[in-house]
C-alpha atoms as a PDB file:
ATOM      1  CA  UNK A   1       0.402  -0.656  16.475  1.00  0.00           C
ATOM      2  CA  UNK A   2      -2.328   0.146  14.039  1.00  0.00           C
ATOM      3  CA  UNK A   3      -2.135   2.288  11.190  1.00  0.00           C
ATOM      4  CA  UNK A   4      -4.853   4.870  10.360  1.00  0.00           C
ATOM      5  CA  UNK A   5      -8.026   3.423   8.643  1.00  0.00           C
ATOM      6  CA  UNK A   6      -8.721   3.688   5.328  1.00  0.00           C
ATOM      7  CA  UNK A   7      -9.146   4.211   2.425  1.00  0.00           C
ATOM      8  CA  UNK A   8      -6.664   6.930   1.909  1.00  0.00           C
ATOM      9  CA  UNK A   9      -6.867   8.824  -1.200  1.00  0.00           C
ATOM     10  CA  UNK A  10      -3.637  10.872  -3.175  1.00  0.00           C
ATOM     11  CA  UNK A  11      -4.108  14.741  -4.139  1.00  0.00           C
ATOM     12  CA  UNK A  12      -1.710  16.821  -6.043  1.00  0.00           C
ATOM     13  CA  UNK A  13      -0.343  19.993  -3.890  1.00  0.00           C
ATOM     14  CA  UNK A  14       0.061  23.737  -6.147  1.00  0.00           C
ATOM     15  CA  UNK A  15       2.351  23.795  -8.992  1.00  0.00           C
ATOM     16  CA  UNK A  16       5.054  26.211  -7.307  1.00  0.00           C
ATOM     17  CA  UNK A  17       5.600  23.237  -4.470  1.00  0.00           C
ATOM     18  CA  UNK A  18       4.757  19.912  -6.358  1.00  0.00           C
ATOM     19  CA  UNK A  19       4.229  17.223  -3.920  1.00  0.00           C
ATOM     20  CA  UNK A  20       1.423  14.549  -3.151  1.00  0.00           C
ATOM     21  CA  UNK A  21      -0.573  14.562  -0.171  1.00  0.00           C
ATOM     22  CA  UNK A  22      -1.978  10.932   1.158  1.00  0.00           C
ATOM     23  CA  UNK A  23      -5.238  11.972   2.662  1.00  0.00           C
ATOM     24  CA  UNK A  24      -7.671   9.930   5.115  1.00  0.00           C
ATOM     25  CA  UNK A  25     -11.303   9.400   5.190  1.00  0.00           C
ATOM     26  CA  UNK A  26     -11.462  12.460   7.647  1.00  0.00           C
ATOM     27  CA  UNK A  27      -9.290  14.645   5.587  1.00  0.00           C
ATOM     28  CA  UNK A  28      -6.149  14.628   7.642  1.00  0.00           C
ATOM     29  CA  UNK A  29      -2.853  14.054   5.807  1.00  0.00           C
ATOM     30  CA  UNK A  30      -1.411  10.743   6.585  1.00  0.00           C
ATOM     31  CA  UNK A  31       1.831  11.240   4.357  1.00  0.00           C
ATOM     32  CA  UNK A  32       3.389  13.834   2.105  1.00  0.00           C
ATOM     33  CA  UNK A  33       5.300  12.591  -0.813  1.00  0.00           C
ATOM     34  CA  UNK A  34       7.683  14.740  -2.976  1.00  0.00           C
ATOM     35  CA  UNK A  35       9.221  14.230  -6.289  1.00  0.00           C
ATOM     36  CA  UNK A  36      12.361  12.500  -7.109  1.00  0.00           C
ATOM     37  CA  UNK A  37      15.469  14.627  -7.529  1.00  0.00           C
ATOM     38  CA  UNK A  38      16.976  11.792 -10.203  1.00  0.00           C
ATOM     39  CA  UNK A  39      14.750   9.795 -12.186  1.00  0.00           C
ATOM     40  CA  UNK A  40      11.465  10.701 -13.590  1.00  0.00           C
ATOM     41  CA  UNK A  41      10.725  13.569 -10.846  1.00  0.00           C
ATOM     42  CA  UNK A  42       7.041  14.066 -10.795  1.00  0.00           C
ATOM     43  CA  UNK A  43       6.090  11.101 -12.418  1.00  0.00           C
ATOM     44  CA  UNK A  44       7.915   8.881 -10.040  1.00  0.00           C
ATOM     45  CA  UNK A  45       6.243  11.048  -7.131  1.00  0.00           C
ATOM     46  CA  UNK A  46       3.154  10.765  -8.157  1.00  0.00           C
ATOM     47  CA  UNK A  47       3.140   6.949  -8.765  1.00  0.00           C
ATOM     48  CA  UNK A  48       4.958   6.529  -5.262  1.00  0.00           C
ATOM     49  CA  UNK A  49       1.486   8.749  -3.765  1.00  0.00           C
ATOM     50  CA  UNK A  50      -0.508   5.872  -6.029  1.00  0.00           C
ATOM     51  CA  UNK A  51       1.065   3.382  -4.179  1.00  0.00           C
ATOM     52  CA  UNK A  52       0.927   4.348  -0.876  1.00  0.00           C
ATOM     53  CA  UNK A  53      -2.725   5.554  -0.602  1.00  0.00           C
ATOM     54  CA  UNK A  54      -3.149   2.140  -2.281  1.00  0.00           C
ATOM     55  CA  UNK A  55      -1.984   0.554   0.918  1.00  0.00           C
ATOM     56  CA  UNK A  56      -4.682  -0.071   3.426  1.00  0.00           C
ATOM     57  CA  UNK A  57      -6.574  -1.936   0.279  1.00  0.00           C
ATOM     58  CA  UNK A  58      -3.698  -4.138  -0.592  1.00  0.00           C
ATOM     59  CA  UNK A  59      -3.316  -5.296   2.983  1.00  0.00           C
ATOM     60  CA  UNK A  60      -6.666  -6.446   3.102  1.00  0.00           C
ATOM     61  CA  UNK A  61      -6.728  -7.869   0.272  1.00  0.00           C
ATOM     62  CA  UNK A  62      -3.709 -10.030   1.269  1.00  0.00           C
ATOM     63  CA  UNK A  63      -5.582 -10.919   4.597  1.00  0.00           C
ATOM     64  CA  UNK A  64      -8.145 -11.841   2.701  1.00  0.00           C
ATOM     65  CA  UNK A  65      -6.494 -14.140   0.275  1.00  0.00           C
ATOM     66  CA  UNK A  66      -4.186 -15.622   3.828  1.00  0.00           C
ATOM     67  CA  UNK A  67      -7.913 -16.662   5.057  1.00  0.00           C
ATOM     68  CA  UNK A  68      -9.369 -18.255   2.005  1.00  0.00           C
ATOM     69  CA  UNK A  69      -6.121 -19.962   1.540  1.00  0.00           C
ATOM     70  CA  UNK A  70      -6.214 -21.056   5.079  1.00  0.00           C
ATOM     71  CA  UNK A  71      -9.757 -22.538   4.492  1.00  0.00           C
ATOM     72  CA  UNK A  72      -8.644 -24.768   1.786  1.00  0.00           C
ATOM     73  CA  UNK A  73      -5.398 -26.932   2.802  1.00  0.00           C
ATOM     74  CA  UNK A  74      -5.287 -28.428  -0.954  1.00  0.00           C
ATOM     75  CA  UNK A  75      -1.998 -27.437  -2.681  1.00  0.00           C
ATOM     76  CA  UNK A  76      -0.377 -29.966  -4.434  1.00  0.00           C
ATOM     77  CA  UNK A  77       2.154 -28.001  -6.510  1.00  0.00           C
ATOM     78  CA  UNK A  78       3.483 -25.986  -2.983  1.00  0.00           C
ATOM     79  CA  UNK A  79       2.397 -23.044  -4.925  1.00  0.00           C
ATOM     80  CA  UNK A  80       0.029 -21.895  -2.601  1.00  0.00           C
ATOM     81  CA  UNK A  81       2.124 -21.824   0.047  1.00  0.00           C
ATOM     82  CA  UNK A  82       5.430 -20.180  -1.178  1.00  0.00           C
ATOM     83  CA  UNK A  83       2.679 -17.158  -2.107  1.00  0.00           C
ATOM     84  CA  UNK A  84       1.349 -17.133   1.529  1.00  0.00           C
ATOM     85  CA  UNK A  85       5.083 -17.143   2.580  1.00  0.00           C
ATOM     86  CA  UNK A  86       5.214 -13.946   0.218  1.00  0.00           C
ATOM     87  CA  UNK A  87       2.285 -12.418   1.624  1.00  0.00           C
ATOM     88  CA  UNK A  88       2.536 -13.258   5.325  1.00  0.00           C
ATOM     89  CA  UNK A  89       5.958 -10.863   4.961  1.00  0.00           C
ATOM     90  CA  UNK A  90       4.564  -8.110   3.075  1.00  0.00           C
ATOM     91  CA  UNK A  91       1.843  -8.135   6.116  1.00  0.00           C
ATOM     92  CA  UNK A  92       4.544  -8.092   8.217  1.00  0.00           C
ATOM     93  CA  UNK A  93       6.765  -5.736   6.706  1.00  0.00           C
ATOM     94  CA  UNK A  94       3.644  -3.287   6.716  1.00  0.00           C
ATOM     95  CA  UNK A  95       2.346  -4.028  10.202  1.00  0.00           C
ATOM     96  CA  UNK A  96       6.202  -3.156  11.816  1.00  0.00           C
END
């Protein structure tokens, strides 16, 4: 399964319905997030938008650090690989 290509981009929605719309290079809505009931409502909302349309970046960005790492089988603290350990699940938890 692939996801839809990025990079997506977050825009607000009007005042009378606040929510965030996570838009795709070709301007088709990939996700609609609205605010929290509880919590900091909007705010919360609009940073959840952030993080989303942030996605396609930060799983590149973690298959990119998974094949440097790979490149380089020096870690002498075990550091290294607890973090791939970390990544490799967020990868996978994002790929399901």
């Amino acid at each position: 399964m692939k996801h839809t290509p990025g990079p997506w981009t977050y825009r607000s929605s009007s005042v009378r319905s606040p929510y965030w719309s996570i838009v795709a290079p070709d301007k088709l809505q990939v996700a609609k997030v609205t605010p929290r009931i509880h919590g900091n409502g909007n705010a919360d909302g609009q940073a959840n938008a952030i993080l989303i349309a942030a996605a396609p970046d930060l799983l590149a960005a973690c298959k990119l650090a998974i094949d440097e790492w790979s490149s380089d089988p020096l870690d002498p603290l075990g550091r290294r690989a607890a973090a791939e350990r970390f990544i490799r699940m967020a990868i996978d938890k994002g790929a399901a």
